[in-house]
C-alpha atoms as a PDB file:
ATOM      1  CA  UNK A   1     -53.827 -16.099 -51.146  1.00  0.00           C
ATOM      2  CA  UNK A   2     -49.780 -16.343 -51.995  1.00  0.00           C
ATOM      3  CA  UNK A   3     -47.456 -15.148 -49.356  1.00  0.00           C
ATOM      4  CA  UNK A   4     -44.429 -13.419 -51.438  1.00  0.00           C
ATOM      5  CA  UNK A   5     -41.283 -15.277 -51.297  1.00  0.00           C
ATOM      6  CA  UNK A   6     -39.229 -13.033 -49.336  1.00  0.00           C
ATOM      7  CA  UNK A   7     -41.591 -13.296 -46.247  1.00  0.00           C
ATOM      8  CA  UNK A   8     -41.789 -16.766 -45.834  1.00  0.00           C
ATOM      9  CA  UNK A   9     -39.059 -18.137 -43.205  1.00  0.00           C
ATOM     10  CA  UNK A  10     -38.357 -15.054 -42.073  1.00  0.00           C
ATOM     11  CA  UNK A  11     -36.980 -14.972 -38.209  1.00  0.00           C
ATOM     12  CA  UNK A  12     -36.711 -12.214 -36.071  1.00  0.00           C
ATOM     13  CA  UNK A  13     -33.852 -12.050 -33.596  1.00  0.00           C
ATOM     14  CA  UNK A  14     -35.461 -10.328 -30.697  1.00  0.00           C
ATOM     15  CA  UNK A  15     -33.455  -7.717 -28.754  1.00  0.00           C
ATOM     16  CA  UNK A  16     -33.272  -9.558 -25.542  1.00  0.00           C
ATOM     17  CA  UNK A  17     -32.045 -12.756 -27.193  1.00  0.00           C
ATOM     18  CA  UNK A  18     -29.191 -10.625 -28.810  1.00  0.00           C
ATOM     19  CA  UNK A  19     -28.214  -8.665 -25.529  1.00  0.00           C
ATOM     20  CA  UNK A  20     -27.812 -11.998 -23.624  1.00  0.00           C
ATOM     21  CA  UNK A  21     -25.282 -13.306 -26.309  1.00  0.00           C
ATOM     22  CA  UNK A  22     -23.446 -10.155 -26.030  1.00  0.00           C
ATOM     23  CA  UNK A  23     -23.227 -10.193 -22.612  1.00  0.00           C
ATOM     24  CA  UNK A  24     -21.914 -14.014 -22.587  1.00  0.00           C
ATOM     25  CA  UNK A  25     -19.804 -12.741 -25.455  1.00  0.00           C
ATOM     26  CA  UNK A  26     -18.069 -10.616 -23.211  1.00  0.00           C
ATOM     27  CA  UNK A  27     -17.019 -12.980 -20.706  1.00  0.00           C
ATOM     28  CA  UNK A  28     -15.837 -15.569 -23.169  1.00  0.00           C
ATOM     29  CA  UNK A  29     -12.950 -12.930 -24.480  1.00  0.00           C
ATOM     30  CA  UNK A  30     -10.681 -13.542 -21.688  1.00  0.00           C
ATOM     31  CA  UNK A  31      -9.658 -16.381 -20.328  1.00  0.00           C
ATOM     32  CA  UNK A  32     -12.641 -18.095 -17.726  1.00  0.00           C
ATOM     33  CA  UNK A  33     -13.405 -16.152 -14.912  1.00  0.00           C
ATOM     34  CA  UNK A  34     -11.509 -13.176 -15.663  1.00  0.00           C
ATOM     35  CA  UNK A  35     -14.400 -10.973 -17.355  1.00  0.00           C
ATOM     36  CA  UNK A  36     -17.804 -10.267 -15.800  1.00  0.00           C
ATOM     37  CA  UNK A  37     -20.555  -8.454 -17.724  1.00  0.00           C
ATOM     38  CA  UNK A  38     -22.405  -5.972 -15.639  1.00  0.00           C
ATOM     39  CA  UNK A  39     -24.862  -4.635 -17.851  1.00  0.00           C
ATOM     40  CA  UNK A  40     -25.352  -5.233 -21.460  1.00  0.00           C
ATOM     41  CA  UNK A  41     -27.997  -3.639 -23.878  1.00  0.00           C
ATOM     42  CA  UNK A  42     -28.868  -4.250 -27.709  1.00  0.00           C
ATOM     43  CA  UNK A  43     -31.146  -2.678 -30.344  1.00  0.00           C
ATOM     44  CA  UNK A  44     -31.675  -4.553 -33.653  1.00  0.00           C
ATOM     45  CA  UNK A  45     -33.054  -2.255 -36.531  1.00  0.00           C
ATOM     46  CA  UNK A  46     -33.673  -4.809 -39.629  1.00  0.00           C
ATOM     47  CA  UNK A  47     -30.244  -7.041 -40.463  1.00  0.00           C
ATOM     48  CA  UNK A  48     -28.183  -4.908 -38.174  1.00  0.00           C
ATOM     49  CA  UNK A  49     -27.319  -5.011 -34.087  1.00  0.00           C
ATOM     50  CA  UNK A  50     -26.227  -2.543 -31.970  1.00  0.00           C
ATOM     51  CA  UNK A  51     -24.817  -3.630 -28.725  1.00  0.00           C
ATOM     52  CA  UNK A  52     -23.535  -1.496 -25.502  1.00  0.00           C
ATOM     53  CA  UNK A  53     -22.029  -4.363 -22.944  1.00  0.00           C
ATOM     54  CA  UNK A  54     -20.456  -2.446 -19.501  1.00  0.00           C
ATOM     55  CA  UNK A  55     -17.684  -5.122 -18.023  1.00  0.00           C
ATOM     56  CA  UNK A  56     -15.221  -5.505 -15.075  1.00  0.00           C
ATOM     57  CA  UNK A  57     -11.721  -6.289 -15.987  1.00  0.00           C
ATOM     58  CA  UNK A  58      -9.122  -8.159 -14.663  1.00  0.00           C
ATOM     59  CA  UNK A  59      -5.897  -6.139 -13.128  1.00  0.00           C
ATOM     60  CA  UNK A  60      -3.152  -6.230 -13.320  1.00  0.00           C
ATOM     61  CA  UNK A  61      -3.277  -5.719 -17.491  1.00  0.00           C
ATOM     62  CA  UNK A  62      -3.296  -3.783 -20.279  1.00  0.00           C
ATOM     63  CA  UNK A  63      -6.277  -1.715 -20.188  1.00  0.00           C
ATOM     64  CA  UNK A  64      -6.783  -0.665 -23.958  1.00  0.00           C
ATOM     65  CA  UNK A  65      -5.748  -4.278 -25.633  1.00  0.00           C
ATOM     66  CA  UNK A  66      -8.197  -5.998 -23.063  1.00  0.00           C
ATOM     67  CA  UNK A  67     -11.042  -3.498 -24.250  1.00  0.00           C
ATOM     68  CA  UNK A  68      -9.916  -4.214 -27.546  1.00  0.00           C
ATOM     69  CA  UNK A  69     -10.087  -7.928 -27.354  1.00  0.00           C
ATOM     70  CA  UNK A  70     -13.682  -7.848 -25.342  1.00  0.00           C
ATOM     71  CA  UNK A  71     -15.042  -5.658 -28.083  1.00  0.00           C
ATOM     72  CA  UNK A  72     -14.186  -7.382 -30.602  1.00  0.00           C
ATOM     73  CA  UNK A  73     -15.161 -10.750 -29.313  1.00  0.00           C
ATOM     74  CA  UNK A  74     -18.732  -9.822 -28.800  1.00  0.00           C
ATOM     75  CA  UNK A  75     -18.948  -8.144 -32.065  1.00  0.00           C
ATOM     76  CA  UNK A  76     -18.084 -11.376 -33.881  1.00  0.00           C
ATOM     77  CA  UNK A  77     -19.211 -13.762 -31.875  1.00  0.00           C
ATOM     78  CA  UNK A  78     -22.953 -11.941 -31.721  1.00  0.00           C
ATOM     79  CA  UNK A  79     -22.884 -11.921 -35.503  1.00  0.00           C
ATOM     80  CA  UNK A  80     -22.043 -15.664 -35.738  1.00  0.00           C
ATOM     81  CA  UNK A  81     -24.625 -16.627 -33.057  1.00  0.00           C
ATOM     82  CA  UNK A  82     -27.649 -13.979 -34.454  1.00  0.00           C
ATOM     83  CA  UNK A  83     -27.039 -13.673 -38.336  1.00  0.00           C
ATOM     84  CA  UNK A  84     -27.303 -10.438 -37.923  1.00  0.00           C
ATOM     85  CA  UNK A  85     -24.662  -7.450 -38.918  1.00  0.00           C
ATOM     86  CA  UNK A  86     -22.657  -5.745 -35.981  1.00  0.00           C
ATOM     87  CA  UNK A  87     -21.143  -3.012 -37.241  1.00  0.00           C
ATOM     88  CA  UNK A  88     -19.848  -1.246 -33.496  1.00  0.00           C
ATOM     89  CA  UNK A  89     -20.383  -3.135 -30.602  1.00  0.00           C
ATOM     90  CA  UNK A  90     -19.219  -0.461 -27.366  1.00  0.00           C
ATOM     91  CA  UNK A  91     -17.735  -1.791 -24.248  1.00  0.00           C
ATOM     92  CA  UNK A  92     -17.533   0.002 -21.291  1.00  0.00           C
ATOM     93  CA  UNK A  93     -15.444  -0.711 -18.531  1.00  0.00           C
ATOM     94  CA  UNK A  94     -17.048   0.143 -15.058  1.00  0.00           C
ATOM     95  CA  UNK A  95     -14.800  -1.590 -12.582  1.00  0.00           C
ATOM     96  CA  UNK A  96     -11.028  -3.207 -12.657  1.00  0.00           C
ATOM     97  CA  UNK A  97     -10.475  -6.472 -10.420  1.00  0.00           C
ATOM     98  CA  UNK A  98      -7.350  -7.693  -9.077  1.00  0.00           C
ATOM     99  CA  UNK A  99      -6.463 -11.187 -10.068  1.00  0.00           C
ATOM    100  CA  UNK A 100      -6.529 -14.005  -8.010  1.00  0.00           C
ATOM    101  CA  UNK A 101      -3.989 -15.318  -7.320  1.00  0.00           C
ATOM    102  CA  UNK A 102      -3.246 -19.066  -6.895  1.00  0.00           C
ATOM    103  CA  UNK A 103      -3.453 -20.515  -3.875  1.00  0.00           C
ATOM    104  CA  UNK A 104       0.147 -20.418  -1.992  1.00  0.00           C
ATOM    105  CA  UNK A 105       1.492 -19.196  -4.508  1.00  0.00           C
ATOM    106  CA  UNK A 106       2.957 -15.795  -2.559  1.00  0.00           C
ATOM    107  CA  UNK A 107       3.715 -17.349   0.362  1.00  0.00           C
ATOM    108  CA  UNK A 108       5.812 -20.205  -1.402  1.00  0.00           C
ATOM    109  CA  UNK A 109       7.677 -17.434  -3.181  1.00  0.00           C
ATOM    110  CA  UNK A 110       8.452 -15.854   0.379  1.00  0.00           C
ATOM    111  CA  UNK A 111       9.531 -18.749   1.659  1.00  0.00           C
ATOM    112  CA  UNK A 112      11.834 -20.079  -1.424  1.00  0.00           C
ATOM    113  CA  UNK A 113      13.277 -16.228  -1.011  1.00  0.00           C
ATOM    114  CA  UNK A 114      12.593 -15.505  -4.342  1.00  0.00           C
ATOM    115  CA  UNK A 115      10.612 -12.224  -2.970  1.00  0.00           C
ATOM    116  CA  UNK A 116      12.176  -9.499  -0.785  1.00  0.00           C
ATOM    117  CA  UNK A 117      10.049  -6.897   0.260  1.00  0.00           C
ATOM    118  CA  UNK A 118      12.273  -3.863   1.162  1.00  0.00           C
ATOM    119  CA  UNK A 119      10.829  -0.223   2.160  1.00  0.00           C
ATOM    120  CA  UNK A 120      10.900   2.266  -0.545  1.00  0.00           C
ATOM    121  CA  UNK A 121      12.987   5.122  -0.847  1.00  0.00           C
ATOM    122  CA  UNK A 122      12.368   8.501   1.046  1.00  0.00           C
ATOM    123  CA  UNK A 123      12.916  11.645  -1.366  1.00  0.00           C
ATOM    124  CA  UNK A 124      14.055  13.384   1.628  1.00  0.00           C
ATOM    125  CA  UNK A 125      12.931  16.751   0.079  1.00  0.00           C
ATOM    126  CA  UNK A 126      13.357  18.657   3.573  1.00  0.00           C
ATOM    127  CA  UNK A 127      16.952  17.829   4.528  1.00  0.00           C
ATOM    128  CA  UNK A 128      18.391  18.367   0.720  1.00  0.00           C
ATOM    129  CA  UNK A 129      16.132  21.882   0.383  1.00  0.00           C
ATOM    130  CA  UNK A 130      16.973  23.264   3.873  1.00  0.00           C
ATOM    131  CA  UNK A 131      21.049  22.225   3.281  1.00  0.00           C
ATOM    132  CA  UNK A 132      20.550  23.470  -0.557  1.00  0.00           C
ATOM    133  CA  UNK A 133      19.795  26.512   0.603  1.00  0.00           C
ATOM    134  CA  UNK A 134      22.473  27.334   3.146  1.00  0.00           C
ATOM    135  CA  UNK A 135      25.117  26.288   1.078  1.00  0.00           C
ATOM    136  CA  UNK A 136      23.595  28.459  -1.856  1.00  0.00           C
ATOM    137  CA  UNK A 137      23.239  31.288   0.543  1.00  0.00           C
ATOM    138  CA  UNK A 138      26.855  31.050   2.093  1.00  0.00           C
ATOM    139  CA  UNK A 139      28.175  30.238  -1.598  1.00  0.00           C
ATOM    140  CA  UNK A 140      26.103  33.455  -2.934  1.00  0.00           C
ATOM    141  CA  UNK A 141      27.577  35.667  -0.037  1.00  0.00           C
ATOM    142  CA  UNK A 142      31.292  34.686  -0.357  1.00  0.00           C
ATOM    143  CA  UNK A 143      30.578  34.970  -4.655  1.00  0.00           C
ATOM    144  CA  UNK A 144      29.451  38.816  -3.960  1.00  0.00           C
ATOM    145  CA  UNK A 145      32.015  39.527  -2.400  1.00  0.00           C
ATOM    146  CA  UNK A 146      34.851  37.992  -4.252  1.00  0.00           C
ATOM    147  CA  UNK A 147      33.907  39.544  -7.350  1.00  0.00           C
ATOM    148  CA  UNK A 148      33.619  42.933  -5.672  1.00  0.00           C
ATOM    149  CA  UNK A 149      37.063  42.858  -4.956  1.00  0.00           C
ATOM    150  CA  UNK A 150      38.212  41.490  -8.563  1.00  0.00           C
ATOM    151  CA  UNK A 151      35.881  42.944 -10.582  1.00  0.00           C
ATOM    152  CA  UNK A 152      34.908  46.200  -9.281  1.00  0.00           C
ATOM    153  CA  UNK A 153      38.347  46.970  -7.049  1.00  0.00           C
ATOM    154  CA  UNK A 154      36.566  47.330  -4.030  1.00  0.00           C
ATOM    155  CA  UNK A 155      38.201  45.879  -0.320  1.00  0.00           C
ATOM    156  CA  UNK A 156      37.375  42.904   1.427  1.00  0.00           C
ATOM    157  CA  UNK A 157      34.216  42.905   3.439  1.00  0.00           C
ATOM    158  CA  UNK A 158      35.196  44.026   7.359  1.00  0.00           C
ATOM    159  CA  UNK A 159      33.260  40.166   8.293  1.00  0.00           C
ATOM    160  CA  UNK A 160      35.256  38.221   5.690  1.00  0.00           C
ATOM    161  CA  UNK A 161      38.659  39.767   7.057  1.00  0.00           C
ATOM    162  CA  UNK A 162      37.594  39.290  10.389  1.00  0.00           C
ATOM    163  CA  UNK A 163      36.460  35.828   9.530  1.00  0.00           C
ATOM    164  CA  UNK A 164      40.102  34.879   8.117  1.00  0.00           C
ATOM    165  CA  UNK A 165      41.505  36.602  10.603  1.00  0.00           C
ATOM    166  CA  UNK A 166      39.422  34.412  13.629  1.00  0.00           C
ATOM    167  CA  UNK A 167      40.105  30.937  11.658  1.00  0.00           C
ATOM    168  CA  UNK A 168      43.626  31.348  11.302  1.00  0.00           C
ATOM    169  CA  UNK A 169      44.105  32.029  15.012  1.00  0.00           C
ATOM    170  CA  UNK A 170      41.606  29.516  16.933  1.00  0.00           C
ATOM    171  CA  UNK A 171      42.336  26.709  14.214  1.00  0.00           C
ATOM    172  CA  UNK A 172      42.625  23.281  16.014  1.00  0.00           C
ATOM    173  CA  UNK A 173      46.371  23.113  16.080  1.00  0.00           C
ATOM    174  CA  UNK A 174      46.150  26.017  18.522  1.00  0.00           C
ATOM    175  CA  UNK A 175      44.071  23.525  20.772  1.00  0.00           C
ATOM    176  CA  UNK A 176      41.207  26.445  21.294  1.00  0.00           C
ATOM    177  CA  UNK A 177      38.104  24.720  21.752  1.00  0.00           C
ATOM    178  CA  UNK A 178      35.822  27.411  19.914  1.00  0.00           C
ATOM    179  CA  UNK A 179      37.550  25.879  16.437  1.00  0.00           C
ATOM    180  CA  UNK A 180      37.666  22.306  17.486  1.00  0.00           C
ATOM    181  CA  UNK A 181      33.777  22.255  18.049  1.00  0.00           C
ATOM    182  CA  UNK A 182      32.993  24.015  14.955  1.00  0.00           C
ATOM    183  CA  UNK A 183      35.279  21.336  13.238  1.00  0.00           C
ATOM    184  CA  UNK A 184      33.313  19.048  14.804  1.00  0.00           C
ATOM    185  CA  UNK A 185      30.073  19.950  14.039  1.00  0.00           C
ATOM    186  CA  UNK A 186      30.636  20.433  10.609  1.00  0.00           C
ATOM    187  CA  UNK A 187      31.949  16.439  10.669  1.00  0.00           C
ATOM    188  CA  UNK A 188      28.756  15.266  12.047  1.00  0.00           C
ATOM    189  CA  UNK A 189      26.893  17.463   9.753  1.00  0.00           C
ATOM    190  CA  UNK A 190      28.538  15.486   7.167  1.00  0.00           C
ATOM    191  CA  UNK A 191      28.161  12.004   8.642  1.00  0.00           C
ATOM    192  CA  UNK A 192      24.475  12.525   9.093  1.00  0.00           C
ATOM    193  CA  UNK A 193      24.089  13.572   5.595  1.00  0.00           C
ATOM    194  CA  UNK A 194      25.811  10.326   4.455  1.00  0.00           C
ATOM    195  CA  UNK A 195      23.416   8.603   6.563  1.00  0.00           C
ATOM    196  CA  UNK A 196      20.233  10.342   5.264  1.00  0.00           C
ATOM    197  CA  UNK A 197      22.205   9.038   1.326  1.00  0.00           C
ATOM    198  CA  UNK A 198      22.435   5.380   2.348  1.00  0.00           C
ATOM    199  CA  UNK A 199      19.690   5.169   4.502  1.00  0.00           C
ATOM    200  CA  UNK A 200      15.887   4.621   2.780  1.00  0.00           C
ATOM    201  CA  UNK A 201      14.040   6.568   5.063  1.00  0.00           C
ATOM    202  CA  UNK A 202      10.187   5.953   6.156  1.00  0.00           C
ATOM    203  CA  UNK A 203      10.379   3.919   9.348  1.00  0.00           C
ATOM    204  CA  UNK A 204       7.297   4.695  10.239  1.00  0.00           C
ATOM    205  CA  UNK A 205       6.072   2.265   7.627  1.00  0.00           C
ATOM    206  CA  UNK A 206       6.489  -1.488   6.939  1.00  0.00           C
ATOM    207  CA  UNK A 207       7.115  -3.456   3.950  1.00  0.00           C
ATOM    208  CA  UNK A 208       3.975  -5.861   3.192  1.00  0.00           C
ATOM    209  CA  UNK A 209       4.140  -9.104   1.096  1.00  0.00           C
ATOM    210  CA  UNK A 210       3.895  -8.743  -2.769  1.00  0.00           C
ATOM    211  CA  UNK A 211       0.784 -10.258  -3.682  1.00  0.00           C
ATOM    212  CA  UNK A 212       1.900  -9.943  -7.547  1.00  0.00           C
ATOM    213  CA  UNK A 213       5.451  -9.502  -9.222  1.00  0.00           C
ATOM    214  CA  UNK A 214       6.219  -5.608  -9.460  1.00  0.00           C
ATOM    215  CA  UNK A 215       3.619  -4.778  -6.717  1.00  0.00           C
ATOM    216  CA  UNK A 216       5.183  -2.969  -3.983  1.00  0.00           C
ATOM    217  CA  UNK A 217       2.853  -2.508  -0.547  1.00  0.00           C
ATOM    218  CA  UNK A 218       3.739  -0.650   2.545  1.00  0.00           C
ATOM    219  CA  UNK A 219       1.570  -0.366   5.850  1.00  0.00           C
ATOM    220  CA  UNK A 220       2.150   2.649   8.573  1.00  0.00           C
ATOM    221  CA  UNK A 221       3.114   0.953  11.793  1.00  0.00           C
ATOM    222  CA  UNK A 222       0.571   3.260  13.741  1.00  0.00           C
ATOM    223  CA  UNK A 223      -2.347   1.956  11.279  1.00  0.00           C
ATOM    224  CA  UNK A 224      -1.479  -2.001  12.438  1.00  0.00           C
ATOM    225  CA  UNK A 225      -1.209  -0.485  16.257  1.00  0.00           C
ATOM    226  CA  UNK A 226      -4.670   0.677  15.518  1.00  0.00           C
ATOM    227  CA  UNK A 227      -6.153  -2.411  13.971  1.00  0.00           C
ATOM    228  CA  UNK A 228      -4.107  -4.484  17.266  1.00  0.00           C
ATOM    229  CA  UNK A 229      -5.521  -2.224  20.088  1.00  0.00           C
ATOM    230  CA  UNK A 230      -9.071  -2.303  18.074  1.00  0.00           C
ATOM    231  CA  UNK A 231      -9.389  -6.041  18.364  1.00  0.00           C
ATOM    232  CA  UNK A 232      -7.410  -6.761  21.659  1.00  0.00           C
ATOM    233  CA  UNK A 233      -9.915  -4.169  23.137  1.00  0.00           C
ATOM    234  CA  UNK A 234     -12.797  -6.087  22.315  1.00  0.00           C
ATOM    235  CA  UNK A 235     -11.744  -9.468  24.000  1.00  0.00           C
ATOM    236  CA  UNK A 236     -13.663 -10.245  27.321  1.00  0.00           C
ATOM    237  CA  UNK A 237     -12.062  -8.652  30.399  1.00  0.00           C
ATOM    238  CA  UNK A 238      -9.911  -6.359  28.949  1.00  0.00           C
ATOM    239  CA  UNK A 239     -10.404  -2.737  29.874  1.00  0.00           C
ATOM    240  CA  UNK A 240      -7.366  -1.103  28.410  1.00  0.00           C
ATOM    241  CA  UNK A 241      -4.833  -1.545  26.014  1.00  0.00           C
ATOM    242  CA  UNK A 242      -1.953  -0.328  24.690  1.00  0.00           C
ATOM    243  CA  UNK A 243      -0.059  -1.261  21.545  1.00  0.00           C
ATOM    244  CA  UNK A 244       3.639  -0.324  20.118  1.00  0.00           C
ATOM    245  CA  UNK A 245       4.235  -1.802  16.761  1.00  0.00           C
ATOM    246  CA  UNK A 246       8.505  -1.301  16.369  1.00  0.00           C
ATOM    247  CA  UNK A 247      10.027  -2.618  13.130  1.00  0.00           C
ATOM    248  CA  UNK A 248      11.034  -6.360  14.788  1.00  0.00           C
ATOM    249  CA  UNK A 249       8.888  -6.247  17.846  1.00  0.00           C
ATOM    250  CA  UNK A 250       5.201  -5.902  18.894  1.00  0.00           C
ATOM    251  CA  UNK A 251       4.533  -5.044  22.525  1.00  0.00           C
ATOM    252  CA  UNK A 252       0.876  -5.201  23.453  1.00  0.00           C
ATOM    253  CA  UNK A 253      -0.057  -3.986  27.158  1.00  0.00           C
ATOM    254  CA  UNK A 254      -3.399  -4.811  28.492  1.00  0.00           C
ATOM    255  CA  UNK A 255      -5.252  -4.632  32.010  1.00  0.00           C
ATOM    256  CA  UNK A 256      -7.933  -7.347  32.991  1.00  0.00           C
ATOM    257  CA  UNK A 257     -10.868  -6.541  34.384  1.00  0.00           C
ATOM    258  CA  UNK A 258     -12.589  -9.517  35.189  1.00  0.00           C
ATOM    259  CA  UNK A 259     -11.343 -13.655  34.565  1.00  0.00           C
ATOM    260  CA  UNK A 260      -8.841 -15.256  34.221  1.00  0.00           C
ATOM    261  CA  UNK A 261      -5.592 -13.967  33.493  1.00  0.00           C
ATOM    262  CA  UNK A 262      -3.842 -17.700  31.819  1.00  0.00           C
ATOM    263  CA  UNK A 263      -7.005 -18.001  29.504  1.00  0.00           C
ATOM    264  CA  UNK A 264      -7.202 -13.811  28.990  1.00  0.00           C
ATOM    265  CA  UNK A 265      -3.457 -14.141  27.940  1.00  0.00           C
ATOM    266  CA  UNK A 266      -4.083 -17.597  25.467  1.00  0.00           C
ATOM    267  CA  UNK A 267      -7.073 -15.318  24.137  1.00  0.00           C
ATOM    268  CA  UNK A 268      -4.971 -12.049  23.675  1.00  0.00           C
ATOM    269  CA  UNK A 269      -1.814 -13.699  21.871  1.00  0.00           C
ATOM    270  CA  UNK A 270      -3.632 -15.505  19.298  1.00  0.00           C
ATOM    271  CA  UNK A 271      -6.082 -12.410  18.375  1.00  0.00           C
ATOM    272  CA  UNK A 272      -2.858 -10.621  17.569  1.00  0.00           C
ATOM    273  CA  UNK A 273      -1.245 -13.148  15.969  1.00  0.00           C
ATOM    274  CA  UNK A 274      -4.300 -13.487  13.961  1.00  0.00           C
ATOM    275  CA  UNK A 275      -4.628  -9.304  13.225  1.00  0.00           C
ATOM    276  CA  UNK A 276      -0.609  -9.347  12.373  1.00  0.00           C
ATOM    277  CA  UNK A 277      -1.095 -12.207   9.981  1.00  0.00           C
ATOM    278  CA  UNK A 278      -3.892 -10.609   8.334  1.00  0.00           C
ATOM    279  CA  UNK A 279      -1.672  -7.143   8.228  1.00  0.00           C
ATOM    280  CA  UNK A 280       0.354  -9.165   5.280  1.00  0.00           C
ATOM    281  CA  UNK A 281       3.769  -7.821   7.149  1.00  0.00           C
ATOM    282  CA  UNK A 282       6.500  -9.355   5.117  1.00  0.00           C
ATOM    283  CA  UNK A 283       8.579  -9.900   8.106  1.00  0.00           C
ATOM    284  CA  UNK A 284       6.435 -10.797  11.195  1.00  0.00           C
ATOM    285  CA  UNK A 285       7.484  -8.984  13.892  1.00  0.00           C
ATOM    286  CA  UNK A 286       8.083 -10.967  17.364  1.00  0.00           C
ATOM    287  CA  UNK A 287       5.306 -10.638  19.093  1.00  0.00           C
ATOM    288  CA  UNK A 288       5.657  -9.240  23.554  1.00  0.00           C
ATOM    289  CA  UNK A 289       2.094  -9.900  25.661  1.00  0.00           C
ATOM    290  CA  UNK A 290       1.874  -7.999  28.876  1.00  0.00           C
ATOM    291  CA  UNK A 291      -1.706  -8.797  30.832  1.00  0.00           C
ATOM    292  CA  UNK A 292      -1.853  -7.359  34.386  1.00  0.00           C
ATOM    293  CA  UNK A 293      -4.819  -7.034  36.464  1.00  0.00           C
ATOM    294  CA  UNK A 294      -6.748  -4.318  37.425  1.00  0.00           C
ATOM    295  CA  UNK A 295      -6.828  -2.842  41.221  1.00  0.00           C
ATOM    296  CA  UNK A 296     -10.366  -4.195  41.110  1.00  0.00           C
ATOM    297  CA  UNK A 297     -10.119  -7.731  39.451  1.00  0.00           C
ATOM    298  CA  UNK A 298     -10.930 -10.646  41.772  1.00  0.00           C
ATOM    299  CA  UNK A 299      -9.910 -14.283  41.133  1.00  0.00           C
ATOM    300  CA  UNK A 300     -13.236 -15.856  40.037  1.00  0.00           C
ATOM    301  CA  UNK A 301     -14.469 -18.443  42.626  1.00  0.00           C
ATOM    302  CA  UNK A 302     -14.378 -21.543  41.727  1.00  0.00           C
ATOM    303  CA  UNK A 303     -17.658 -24.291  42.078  1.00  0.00           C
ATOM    304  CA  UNK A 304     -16.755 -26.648  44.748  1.00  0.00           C
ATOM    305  CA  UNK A 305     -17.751 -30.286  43.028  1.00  0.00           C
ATOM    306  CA  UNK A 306     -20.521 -31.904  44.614  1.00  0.00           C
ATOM    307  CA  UNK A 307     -20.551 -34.445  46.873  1.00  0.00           C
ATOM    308  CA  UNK A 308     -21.605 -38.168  46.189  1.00  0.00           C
ATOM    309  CA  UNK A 309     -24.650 -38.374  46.847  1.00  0.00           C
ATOM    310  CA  UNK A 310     -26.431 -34.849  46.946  1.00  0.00           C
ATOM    311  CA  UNK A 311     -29.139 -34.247  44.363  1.00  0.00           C
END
């Protein structure tokens, strides 16, 4: 009995064999280490593969030209590999990573100062709205009333008469106080709206270290009080603590309960020099320890050494 010609030889590429080189398709796209294949799946109907590979991506990057790449990476490199036709190979991205970064490589920026970390700029929709709308509402008043008398031949309102009448006879060269003060709060009105324009706003939050170039991080200073007075509480002896994160300074307060207050202290400064390093601050603040005792602490009694001779 003759097998016909076009069955003998003839190899199968199994679906499991082409959904593992899809999947190490996909990781081979980018450069090492930078994609990983979470799921991958392939069905092979005669001379033709379909594959469906589900990925994480690196980020920082360019979302669609990194699908793009992946996709069609395993498409060509599963047809090389299997023989086989791969018309559409889909990839899915499930997850986006942050890059590593290389070791010191942030901190040696820092310290070269070729990275300044500065707060970022309040909108300060509250002061411009609420002075936005006085001045449109004192503007609009006066404007009704001006073109009442122009346009429609009508007399001055009896409060804008009055009004002239009052500034031209308690101005500040008459030395009447009532004037003077008004003058003067309408100065510091000013000033403090020069301030609020020069100033960026949000001190309630902290400038952190860019871990990438264009990255900018912040951290509310009553979210690294928390994390402080979270891990200072949980040191040996200490029964209470409180914690004031400022912009340049770092007070921690804490009350011993038991021990010994030199160790206690050693034990409290480096736990928040640890949780303040850890915060990524991009200028540390200086760190202030206060440890007192408690009414009820006791100096712990010290062992007296034995004497020669006693067993």
């Amino acid at each position: 009995m003759s097998v016909p010609a076009a069955d003998r030889g003839a190899t199968k590429v199994a679906d499991r064999a082409v959904r593992r080189i899809a999947g190490r398709a996909a990781t081979e796209a980018l450069a090492p280490g930078e994609v990983r294949t979470d799921r991958s799946a392939a069905s092979v109907r005669g001379r033709r593969a379909r594959v469906d590979v589900a990925v994480t991506l690196p980020y920082p990057a360019v979302l669609d030209e990194s699908g793009e790449r992946v996709r069609s990476h395993v498409a060509d490199r599963t047809a090389r590999l299997t023989g086989l036709a791969v018309p559409s190979a889909r990839v899915r991205v499930r997850e986006l990573r942050v890059r590593a970064a290389e070791a010191g490589e942030p901190d040696a920026a820092w310290a070269e100062g070729g990275v300044r970390a500065r707060r970022p700029w309040s909108a300060r929709r509250v002061p411009v709205a609420v002075a936005a709308l006085v001045a449109a509402a004192v503007c609009g008043v006066f404007l009704y009333d001006v073109l009442a008398v122009h346009a429609a031949g009508r007399t001055p309102a009896r409060w804008r008469a009055d009004l002239m009448e009052w500034l031209a006879t308690h101005g500040p060269h008459r030395g009447v106080w009532p004037g003077a003060a008004a003058a003067f709060a309408v100065l510091c009105l000013g000033v403090w709206l020069m301030v609020l324009a020069v100033t960026p706003g949000f001190r309630g939050r902290l400038p952190m270290r860019p871990p990438l170039p264009d990255v900018h991080a912040v951290v509310d200073r009553s979210t690294v009080a928390a994390l402080l007075r979270e891990a200072v509480s949980g040191l040996p002896g200490i029964t209470r603590a409180r914690v004031r994160v400022g912009r340049r300074r770092v007070t921690v307060r804490a009350g011993l309960a038991f021990g010994e207050l030199d160790p206690a202290r050693e034990a409290l400064t480096e736990t928040a020099e640890r949780v303040l390093a850890s915060c990524g601050v991009a200028r540390t603040p200086r760190l202030r320890i206060r440890l007192r005792a408690e009414p009820g602490w006791r100096a712990p009694e010290r062992s007296a050494p034995a004497r020669e001779g006693e067993k």
